[in-house]
N, C-alpha and C. Protein backbone atom coordinates (compact mmCIF):
# COMPACT_ATOMS: atom_id res chain seq x y z
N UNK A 1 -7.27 -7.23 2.63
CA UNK A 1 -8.54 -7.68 2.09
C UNK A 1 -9.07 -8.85 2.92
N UNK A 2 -10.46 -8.88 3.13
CA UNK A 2 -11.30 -9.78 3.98
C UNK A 2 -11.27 -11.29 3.05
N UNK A 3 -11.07 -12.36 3.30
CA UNK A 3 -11.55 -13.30 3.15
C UNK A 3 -13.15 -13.58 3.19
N UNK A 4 -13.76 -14.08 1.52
CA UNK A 4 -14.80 -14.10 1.44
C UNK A 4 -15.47 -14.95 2.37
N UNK A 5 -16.80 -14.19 3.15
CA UNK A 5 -17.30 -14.99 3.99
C UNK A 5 -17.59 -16.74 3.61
N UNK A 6 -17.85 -17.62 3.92
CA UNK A 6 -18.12 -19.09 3.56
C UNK A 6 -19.45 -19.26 3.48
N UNK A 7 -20.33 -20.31 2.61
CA UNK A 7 -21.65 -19.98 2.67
C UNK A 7 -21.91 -21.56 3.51
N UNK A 8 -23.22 -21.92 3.64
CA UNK A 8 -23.51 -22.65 4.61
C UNK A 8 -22.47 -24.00 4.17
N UNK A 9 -23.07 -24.66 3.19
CA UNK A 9 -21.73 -25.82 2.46
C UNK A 9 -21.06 -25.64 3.14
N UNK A 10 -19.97 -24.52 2.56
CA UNK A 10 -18.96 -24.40 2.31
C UNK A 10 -18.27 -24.23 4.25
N UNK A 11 -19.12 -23.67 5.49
CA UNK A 11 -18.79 -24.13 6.95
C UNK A 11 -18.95 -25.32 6.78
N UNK A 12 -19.75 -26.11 6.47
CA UNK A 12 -19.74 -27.75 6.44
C UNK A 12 -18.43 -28.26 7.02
N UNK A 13 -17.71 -28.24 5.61
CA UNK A 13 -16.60 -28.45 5.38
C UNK A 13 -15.55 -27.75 5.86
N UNK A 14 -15.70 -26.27 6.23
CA UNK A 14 -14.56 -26.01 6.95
C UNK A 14 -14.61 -26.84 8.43
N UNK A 15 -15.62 -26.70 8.78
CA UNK A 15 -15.94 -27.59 10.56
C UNK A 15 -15.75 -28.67 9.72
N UNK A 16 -15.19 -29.76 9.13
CA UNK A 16 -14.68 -30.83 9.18
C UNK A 16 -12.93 -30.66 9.04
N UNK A 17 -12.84 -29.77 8.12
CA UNK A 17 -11.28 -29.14 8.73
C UNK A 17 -10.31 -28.82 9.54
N UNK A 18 -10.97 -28.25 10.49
CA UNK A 18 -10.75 -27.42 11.59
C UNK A 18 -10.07 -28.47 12.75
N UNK A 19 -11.14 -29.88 12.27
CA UNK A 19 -10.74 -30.87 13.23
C UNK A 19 -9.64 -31.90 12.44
N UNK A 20 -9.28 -32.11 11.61
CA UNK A 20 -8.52 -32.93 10.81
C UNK A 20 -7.79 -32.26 9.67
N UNK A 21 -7.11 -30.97 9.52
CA UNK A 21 -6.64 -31.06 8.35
C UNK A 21 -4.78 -30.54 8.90
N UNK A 22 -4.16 -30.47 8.20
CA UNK A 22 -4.01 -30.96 6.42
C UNK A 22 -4.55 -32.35 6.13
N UNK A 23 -5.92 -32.40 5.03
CA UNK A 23 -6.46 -33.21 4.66
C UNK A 23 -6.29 -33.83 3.57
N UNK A 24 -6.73 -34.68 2.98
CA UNK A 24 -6.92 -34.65 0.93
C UNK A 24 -8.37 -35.14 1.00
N UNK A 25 -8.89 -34.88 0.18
CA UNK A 25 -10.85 -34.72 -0.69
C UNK A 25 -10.86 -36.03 0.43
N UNK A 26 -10.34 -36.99 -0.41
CA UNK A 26 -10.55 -38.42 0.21
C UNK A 26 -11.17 -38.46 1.78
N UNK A 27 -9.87 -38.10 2.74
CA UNK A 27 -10.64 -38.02 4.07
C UNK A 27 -11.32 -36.94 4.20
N UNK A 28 -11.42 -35.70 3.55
CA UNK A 28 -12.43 -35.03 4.17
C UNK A 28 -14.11 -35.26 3.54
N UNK A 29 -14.21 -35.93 2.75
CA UNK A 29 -15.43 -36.47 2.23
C UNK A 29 -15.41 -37.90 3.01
N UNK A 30 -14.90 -38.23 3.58
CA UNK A 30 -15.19 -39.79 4.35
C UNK A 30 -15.82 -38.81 5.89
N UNK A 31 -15.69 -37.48 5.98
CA UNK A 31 -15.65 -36.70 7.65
C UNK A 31 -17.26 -36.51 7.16
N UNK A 32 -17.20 -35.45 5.71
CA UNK A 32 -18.14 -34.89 5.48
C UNK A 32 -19.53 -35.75 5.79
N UNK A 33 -19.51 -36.91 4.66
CA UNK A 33 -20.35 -37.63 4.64
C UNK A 33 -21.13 -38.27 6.01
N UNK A 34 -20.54 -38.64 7.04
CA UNK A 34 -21.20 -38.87 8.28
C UNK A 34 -22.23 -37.83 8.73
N UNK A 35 -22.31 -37.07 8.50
CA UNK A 35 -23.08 -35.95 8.43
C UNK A 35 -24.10 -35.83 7.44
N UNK A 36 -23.74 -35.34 6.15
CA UNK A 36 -24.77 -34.91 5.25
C UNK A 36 -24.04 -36.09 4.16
N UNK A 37 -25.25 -36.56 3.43
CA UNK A 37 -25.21 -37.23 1.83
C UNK A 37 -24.93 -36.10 0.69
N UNK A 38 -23.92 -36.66 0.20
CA UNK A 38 -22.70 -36.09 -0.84
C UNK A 38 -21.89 -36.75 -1.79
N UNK A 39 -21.66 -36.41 -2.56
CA UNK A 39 -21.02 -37.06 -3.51
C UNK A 39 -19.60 -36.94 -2.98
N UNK A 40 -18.85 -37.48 -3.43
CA UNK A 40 -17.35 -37.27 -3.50
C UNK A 40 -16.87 -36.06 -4.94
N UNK A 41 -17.27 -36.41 -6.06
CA UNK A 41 -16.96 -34.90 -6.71
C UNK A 41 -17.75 -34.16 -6.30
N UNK A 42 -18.53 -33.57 -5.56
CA UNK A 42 -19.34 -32.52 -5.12
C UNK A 42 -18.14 -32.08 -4.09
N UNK A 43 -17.90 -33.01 -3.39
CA UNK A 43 -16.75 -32.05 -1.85
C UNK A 43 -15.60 -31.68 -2.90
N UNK A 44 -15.03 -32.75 -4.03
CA UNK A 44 -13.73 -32.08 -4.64
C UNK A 44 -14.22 -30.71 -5.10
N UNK A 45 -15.61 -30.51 -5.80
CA UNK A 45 -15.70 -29.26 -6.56
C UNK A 45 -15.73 -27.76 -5.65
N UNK A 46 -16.18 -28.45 -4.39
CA UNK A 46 -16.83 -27.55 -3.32
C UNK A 46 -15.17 -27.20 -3.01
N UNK A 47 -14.59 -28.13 -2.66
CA UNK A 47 -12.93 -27.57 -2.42
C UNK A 47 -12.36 -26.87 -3.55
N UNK A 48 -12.42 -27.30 -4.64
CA UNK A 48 -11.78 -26.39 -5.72
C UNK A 48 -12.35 -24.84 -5.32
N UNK A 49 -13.68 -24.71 -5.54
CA UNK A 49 -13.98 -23.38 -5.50
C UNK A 49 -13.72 -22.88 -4.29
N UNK A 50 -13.73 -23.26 -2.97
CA UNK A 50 -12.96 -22.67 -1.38
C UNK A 50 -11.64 -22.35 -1.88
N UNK A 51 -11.35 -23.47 -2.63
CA UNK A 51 -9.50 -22.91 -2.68
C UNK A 51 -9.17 -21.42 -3.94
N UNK A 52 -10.33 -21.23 -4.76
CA UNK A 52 -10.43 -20.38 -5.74
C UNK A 52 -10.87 -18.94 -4.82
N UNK A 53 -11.82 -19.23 -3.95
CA UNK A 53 -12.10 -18.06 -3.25
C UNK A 53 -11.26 -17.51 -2.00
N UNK A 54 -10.21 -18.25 -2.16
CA UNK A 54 -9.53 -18.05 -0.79
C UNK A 54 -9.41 -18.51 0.62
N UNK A 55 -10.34 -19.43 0.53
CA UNK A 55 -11.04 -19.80 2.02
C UNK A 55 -10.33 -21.39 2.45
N UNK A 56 -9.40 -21.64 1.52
CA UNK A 56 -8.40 -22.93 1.70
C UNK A 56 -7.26 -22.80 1.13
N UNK A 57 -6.06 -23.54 1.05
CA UNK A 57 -4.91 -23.53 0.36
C UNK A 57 -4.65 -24.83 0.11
N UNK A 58 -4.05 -24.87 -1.08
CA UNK A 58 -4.09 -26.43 -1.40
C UNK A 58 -2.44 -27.17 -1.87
N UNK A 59 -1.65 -27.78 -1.49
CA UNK A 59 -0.71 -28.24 -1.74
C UNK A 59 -0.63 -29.85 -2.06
N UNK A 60 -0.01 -29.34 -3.94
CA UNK A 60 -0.01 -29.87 -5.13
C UNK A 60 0.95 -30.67 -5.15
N UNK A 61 2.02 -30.90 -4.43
CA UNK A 61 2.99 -31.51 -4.27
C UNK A 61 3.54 -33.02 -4.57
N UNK A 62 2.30 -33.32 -3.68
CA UNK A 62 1.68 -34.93 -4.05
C UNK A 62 1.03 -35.44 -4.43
N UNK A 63 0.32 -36.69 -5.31
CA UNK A 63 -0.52 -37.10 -5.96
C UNK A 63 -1.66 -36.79 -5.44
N UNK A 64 -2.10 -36.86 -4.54
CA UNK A 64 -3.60 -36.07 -3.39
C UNK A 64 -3.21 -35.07 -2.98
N UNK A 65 -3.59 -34.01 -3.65
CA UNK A 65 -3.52 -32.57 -2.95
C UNK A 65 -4.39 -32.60 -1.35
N UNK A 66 -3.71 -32.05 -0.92
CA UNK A 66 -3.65 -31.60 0.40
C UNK A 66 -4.23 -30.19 0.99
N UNK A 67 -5.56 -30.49 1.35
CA UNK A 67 -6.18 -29.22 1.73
C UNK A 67 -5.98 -28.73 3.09
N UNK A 68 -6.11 -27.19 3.70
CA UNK A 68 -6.01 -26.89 4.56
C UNK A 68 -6.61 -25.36 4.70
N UNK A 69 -7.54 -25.11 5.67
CA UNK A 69 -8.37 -23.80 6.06
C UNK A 69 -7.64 -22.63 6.04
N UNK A 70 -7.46 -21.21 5.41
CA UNK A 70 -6.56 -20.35 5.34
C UNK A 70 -6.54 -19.80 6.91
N UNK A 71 -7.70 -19.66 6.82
CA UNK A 71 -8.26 -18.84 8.67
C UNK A 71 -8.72 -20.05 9.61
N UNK A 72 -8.46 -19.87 11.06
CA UNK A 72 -8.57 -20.32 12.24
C UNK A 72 -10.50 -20.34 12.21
N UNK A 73 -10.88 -21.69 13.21
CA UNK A 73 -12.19 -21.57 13.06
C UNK A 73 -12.35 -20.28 14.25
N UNK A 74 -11.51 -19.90 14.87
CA UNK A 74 -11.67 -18.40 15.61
C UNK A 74 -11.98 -17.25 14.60
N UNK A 75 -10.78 -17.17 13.70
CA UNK A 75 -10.90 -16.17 12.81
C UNK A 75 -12.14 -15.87 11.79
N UNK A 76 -12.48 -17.20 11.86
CA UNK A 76 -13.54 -17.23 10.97
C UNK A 76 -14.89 -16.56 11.75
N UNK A 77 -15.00 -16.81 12.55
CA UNK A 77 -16.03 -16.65 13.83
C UNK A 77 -16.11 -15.06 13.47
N UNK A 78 -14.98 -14.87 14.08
CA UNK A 78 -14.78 -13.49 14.62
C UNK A 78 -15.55 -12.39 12.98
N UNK A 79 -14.47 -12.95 12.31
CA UNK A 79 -15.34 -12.18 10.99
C UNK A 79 -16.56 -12.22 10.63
N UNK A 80 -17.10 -13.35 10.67
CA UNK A 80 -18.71 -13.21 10.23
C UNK A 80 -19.41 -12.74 11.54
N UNK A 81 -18.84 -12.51 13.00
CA UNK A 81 -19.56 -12.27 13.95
C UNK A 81 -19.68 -10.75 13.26
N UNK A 82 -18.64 -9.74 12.92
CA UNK A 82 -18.28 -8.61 12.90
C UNK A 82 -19.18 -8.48 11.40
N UNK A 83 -19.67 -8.86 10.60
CA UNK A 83 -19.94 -8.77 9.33
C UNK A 83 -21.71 -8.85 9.81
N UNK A 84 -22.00 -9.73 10.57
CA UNK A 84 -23.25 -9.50 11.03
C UNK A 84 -24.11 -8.48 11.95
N UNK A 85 -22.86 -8.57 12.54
CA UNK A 85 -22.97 -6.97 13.82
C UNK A 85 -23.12 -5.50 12.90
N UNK A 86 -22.81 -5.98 12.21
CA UNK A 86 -22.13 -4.77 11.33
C UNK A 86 -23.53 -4.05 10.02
N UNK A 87 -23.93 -5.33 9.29
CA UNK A 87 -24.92 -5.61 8.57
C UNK A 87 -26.31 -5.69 9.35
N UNK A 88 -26.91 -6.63 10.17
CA UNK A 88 -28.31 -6.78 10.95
C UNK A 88 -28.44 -5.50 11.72
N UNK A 89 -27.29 -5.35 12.41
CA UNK A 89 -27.17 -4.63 14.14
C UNK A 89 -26.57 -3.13 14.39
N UNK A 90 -26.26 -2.50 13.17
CA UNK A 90 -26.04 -1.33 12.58
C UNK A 90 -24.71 -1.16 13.50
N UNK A 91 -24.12 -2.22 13.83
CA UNK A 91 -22.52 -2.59 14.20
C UNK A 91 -22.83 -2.01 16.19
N UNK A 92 -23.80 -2.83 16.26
CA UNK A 92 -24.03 -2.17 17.57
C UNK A 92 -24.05 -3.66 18.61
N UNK A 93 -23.09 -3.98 19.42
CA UNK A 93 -22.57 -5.14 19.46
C UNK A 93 -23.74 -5.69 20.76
N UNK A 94 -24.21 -4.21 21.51
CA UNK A 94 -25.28 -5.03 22.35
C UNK A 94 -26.41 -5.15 22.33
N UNK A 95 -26.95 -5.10 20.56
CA UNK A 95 -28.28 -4.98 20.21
C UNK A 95 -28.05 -6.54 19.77
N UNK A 96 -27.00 -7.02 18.86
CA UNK A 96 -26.65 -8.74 18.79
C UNK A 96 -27.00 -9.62 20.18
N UNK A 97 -26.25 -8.86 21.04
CA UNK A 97 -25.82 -10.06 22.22
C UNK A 97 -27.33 -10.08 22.85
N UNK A 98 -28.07 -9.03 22.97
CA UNK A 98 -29.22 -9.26 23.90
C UNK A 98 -30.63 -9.72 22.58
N UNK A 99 -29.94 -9.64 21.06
CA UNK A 99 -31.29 -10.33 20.31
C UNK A 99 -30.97 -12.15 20.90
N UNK A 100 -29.81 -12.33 20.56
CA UNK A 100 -28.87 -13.79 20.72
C UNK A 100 -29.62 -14.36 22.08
N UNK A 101 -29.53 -13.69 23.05
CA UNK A 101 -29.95 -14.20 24.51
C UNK A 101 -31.72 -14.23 24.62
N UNK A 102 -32.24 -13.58 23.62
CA UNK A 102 -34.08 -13.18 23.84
C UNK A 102 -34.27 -14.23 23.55
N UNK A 103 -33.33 -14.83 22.28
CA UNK A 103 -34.30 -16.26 21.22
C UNK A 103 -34.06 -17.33 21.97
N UNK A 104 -33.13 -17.63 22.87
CA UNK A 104 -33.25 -19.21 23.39
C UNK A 104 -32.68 -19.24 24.69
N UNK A 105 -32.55 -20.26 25.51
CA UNK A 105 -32.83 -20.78 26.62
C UNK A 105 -31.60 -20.96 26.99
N UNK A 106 -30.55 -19.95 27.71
CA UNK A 106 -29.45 -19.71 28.13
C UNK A 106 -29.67 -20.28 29.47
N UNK A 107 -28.49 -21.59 29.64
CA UNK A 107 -28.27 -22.07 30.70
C UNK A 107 -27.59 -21.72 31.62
N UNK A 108 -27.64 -22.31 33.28
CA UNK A 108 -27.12 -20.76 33.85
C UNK A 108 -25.39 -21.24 33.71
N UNK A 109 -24.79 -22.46 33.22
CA UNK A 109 -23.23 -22.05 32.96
C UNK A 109 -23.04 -21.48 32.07
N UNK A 110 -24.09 -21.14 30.78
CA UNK A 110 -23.61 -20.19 30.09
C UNK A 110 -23.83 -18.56 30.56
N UNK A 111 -25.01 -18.62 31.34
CA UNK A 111 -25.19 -16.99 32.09
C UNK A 111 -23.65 -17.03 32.86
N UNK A 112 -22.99 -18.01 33.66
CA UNK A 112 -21.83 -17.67 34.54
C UNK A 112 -20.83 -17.36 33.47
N UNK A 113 -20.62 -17.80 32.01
CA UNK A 113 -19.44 -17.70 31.74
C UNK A 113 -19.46 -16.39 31.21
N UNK A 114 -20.78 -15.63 31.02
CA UNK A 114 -20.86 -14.40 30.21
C UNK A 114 -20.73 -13.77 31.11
N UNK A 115 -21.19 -14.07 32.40
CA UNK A 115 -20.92 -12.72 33.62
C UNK A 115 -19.46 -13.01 33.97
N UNK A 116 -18.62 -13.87 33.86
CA UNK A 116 -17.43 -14.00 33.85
C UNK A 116 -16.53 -13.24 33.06
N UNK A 117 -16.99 -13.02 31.53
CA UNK A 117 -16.37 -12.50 30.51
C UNK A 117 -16.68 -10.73 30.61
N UNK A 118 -18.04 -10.51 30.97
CA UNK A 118 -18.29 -9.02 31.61
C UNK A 118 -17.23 -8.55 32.54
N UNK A 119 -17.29 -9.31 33.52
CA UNK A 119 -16.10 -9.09 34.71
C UNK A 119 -14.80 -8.40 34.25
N UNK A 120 -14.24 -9.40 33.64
CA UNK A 120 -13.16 -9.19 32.93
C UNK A 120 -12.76 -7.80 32.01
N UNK A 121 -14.42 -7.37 31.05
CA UNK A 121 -14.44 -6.56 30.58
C UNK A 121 -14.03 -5.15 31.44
N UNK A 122 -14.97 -5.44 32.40
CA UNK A 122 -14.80 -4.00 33.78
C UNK A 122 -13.32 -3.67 34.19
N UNK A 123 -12.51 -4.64 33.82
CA UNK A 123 -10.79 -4.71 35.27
C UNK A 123 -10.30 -4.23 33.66
């Protein structure tokens, strides 16, 4: 079974994860907050329900539970890349990559690293 996708929030907070966890509320609402204005029970509630939906694990052990991301911020990627490809793009992976490249202003190290990654594709 797929891990439920994350909704915008709820990446917030995993991209404050990704870089610091195993966390507790405490520091990851001291990460959050530099960013967006939040309460501190708003990130605990927002974590309760990630950890209810699957999208964290939480260890109870110690007086500050201890949060941590179930999936890699790769894994995560990868799934909602595939969930969008799949949903918008009728799972057609080079109708994504060439809408992705029409809308904005691809620099040419990012044109080298994609003709790099083509390359690769060919061998």
């Amino acid at each position: 079974m797929d891990t439920p996708k994350p909704t915008k929030t709820e990446l917030a907070i995993l991209n404050v994860m990704w870089k610091i966890s195993p966390a507790t509320v405490r520091q990851i609402h001291e990460e959050l907050i530099k960013k967006a204005k939040t309460s501190y029970t708003t990130t605990l509630k927002m974590l309760q329900v990630m950890h209810q939906k699957g999208l964290v694990s939480r260890n109870s052990e110690q007086k500050a539970h201890i949060y941590e991301p179930v999936l890699s911020k790769k894994e995560t990627q990868t799934q909602m890349l595939d969930d969008l490809k799949n949903r918008l793009f009728g799972g057609s992976i080079s109708s994504l990559v060439l809408q992705a490249l029409g809308n904005s202003k691809t620099s040419e190290a990012e044109l080298d690293e994609i003709k790099t990654l083509l390359e690769k594709f060919d061998q």
